[in-house]
PDB file of N, CA and C in Angstrom:
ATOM      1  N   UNK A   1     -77.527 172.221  41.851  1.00  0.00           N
ATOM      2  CA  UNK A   1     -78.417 172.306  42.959  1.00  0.00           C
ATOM      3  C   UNK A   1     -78.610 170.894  43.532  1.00  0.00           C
ATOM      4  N   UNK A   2     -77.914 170.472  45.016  1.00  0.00           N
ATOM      5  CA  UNK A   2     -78.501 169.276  45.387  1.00  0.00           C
ATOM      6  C   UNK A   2     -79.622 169.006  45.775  1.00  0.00           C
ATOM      7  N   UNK A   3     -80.233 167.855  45.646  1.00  0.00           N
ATOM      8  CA  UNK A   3     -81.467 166.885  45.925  1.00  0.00           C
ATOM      9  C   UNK A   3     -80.941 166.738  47.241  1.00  0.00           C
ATOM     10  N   UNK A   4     -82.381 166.850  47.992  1.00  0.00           N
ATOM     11  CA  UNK A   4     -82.355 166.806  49.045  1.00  0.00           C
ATOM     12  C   UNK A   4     -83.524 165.302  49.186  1.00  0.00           C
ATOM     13  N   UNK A   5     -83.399 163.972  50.065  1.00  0.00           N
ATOM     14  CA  UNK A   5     -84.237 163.067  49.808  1.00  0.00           C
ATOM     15  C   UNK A   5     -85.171 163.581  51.206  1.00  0.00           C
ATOM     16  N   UNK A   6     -86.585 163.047  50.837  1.00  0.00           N
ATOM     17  CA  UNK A   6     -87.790 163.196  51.371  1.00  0.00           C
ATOM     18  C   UNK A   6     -87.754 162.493  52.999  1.00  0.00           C
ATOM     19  N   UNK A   7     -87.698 162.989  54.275  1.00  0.00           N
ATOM     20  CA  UNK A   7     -87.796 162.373  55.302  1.00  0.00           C
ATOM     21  C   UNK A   7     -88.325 161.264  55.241  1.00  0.00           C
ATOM     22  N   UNK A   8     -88.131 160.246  56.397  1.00  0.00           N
ATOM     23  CA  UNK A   8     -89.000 159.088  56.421  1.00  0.00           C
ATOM     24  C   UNK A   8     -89.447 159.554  57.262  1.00  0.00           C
ATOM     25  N   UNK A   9     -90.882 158.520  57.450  1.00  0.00           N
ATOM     26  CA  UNK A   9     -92.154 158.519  58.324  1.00  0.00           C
ATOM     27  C   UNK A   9     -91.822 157.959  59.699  1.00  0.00           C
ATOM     28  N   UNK A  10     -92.321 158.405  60.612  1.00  0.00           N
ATOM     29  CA  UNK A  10     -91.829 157.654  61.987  1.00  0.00           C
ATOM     30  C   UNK A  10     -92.223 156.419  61.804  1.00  0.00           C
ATOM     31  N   UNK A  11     -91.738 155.330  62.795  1.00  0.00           N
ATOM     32  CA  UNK A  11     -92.220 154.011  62.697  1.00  0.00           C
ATOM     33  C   UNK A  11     -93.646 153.756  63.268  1.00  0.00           C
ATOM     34  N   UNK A  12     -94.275 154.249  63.678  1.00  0.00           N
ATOM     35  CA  UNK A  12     -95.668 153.987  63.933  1.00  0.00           C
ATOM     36  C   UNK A  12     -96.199 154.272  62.483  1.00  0.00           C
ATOM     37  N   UNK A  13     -95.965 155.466  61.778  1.00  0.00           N
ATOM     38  CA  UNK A  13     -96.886 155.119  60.098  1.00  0.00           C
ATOM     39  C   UNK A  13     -96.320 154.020  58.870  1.00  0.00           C
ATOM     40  N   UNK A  14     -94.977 153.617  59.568  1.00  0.00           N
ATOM     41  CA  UNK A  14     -94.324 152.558  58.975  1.00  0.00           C
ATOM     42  C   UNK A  14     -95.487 151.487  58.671  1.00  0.00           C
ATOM     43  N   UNK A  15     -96.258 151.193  59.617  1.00  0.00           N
ATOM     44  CA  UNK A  15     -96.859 149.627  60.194  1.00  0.00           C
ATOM     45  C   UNK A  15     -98.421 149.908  59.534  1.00  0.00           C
ATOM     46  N   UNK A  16     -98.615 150.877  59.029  1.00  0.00           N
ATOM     47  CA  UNK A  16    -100.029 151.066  58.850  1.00  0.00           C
ATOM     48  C   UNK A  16     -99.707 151.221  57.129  1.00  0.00           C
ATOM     49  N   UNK A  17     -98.510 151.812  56.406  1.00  0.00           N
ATOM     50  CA  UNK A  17     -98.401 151.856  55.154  1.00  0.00           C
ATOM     51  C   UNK A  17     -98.863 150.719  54.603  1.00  0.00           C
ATOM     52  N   UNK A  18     -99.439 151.263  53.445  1.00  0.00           N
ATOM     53  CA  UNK A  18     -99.771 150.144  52.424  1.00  0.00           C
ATOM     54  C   UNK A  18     -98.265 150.014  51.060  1.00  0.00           C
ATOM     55  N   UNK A  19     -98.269 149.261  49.922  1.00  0.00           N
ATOM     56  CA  UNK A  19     -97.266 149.065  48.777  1.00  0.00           C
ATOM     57  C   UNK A  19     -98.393 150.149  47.686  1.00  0.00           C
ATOM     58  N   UNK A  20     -97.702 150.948  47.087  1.00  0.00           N
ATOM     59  CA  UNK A  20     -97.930 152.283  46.213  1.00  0.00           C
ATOM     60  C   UNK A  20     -98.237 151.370  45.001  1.00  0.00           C
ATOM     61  N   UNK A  21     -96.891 150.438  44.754  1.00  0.00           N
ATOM     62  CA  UNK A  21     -96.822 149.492  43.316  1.00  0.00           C
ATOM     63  C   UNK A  21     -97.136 148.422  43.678  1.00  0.00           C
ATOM     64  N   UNK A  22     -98.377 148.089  42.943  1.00  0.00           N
ATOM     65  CA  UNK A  22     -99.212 146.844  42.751  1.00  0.00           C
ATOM     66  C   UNK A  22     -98.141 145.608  42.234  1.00  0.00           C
ATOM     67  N   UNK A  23     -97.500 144.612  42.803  1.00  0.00           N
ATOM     68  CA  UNK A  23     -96.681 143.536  41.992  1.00  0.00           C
ATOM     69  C   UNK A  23     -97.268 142.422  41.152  1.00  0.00           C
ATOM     70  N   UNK A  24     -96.619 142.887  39.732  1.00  0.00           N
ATOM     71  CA  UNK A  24     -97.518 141.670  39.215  1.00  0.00           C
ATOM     72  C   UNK A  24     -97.451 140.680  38.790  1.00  0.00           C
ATOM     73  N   UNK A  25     -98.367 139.973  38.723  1.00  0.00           N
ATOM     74  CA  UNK A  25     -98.354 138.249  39.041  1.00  0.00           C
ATOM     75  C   UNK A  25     -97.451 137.662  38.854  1.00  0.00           C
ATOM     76  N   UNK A  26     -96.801 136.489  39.045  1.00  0.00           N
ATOM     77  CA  UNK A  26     -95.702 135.999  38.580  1.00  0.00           C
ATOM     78  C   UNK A  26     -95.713 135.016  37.254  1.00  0.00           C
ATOM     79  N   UNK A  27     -95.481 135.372  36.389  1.00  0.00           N
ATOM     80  CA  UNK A  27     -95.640 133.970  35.655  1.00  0.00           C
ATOM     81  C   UNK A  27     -94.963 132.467  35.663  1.00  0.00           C
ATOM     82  N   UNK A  28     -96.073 131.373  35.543  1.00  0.00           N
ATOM     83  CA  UNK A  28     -95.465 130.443  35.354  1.00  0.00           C
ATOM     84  C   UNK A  28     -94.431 129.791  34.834  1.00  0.00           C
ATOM     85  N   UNK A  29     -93.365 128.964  35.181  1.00  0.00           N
ATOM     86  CA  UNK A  29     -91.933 128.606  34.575  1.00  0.00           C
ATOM     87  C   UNK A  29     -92.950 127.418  33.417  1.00  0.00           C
ATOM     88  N   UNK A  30     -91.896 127.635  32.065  1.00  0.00           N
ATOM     89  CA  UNK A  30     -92.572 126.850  31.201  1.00  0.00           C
ATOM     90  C   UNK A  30     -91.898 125.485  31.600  1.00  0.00           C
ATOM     91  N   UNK A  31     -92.648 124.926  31.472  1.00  0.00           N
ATOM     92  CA  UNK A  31     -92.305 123.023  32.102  1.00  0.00           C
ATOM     93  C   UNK A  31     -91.138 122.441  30.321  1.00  0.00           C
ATOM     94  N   UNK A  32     -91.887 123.039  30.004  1.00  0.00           N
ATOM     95  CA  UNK A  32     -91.056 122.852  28.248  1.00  0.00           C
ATOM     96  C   UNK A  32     -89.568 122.561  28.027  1.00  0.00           C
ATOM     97  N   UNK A  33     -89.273 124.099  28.552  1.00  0.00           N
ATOM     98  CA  UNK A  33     -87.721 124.162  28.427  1.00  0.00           C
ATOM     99  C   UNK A  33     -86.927 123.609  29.246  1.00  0.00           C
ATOM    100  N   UNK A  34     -85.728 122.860  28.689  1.00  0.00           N
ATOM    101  CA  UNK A  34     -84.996 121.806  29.516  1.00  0.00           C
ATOM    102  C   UNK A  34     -85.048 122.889  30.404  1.00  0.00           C
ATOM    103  N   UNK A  35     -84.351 121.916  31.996  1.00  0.00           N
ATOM    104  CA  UNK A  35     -83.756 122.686  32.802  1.00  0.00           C
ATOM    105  C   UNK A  35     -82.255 122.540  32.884  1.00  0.00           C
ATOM    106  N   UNK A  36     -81.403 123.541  33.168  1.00  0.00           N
ATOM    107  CA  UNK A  36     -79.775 123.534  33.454  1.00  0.00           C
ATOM    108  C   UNK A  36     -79.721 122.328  34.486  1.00  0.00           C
ATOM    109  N   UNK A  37     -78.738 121.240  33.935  1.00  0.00           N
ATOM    110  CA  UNK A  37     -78.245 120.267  35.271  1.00  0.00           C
ATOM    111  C   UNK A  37     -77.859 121.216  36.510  1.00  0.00           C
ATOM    112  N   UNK A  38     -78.137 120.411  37.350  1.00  0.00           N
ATOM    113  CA  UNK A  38     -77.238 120.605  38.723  1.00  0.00           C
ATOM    114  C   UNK A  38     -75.920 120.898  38.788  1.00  0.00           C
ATOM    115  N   UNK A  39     -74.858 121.925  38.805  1.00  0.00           N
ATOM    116  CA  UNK A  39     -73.232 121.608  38.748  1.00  0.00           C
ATOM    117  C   UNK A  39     -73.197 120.786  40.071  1.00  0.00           C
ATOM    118  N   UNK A  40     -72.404 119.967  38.830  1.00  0.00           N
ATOM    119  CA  UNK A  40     -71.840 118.935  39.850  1.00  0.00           C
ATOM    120  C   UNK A  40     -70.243 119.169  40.608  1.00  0.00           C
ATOM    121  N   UNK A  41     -69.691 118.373  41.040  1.00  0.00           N
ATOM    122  CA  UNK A  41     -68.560 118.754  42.091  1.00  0.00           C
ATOM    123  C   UNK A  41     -67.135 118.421  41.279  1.00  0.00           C
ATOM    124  N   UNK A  42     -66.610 119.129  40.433  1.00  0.00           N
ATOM    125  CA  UNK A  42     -65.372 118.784  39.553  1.00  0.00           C
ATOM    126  C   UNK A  42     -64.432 117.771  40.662  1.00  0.00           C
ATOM    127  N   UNK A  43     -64.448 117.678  41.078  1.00  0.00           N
ATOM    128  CA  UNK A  43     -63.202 117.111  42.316  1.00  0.00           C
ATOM    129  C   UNK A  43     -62.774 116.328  41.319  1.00  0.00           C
ATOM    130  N   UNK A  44     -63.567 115.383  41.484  1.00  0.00           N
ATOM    131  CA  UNK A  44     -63.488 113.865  40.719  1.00  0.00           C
ATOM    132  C   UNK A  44     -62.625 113.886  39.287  1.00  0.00           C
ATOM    133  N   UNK A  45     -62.900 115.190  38.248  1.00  0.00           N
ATOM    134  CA  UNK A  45     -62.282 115.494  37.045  1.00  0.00           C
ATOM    135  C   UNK A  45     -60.828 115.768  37.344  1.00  0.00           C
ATOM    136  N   UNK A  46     -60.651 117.360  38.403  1.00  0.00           N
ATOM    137  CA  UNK A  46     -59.514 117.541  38.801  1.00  0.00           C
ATOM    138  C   UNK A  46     -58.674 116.590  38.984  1.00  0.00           C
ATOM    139  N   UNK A  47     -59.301 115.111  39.807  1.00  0.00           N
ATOM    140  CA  UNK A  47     -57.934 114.123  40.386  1.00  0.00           C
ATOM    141  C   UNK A  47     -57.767 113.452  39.065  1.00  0.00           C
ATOM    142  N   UNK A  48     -58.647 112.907  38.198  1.00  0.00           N
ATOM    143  CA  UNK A  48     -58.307 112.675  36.743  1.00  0.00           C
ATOM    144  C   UNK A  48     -56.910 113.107  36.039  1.00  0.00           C
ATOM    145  N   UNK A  49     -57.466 114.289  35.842  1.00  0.00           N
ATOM    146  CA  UNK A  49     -56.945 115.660  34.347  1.00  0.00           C
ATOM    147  C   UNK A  49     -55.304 115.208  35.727  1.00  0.00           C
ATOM    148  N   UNK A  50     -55.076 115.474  37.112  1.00  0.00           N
ATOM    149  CA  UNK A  50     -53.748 115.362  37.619  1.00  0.00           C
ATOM    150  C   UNK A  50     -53.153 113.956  37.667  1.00  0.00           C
ATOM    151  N   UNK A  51     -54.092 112.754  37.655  1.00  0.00           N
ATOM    152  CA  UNK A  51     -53.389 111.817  37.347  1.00  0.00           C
ATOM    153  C   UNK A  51     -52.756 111.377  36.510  1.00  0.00           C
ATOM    154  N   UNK A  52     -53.613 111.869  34.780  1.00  0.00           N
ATOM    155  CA  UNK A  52     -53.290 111.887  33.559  1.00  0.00           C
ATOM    156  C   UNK A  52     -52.013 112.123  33.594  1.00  0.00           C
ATOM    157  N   UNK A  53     -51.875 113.659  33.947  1.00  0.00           N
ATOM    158  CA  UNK A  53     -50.768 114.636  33.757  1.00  0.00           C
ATOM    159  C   UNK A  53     -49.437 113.819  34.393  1.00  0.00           C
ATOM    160  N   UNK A  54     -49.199 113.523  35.781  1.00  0.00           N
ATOM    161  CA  UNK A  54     -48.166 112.771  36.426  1.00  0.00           C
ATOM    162  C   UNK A  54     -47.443 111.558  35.900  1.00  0.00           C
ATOM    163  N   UNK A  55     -48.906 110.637  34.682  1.00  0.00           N
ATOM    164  CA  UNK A  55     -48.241 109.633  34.316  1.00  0.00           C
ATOM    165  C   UNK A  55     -47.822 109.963  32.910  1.00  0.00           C
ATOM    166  N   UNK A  56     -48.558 110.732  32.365  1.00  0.00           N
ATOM    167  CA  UNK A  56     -47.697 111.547  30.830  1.00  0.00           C
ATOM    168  C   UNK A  56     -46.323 112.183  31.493  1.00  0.00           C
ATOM    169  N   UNK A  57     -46.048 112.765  32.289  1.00  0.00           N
ATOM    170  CA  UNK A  57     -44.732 112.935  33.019  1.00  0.00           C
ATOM    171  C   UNK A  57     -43.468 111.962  33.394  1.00  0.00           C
ATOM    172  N   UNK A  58     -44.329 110.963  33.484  1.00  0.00           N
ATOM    173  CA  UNK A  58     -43.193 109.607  34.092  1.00  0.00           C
ATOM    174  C   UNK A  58     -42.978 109.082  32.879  1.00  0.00           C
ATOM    175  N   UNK A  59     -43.620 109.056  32.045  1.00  0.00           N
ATOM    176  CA  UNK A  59     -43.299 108.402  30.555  1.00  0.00           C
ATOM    177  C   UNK A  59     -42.419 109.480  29.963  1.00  0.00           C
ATOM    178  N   UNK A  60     -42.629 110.628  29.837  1.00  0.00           N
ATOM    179  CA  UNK A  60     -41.587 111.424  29.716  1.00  0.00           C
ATOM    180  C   UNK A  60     -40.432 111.435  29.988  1.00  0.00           C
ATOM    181  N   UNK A  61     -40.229 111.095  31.406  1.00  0.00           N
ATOM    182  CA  UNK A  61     -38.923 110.961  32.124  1.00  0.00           C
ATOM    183  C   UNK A  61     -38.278 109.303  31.448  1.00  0.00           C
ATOM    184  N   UNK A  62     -38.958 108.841  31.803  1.00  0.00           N
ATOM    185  CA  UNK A  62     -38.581 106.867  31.258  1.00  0.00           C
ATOM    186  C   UNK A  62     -38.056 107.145  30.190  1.00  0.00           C
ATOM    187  N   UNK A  63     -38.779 107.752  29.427  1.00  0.00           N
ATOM    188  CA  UNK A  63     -38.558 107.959  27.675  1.00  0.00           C
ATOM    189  C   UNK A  63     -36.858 108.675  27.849  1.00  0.00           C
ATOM    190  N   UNK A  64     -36.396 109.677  28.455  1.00  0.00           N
ATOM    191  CA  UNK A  64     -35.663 110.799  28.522  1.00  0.00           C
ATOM    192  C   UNK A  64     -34.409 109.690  28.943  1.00  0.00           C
ATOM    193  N   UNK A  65     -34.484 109.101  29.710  1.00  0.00           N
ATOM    194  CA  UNK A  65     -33.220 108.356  30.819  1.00  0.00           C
ATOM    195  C   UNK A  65     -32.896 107.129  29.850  1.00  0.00           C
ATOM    196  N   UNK A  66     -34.509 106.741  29.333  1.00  0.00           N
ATOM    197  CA  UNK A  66     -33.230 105.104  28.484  1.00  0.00           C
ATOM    198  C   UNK A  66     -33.275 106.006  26.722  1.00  0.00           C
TER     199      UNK A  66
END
């Protein structure tokens, strides 16, 4: 048997509705617990970890030829 959902209200009783569920309070963030760093922007690692790599490569090759 399908569910059939409940009409909505025209928009004039839209504007006068009240919230059914009370939201409750928010609690405070504990100041205590570290906070997660900021991610930062790998770029800087990436050109690293590829420079590494290119000159472990050329030593490879040097090594290979003599």
């Amino acid at each position: 048997m399908p569910l059939v959902p409940a009409p909505l209200p025209a928009a004039g009783q839209m504007k006068n509705s009240q919230s059914l569920i009370a939201m409750p309070d928010v609690a405070l963030q504990n100041s205590l617990m570290p906070m997660a760093p900021a991610e930062k922007n790998p770029m800087l690692l990436y050109w690293i970890v590829l420079g590494v790599s290119a000159l472990i490569l050329i030593i490879q090759i040097w090594i290979y030829l003599t």
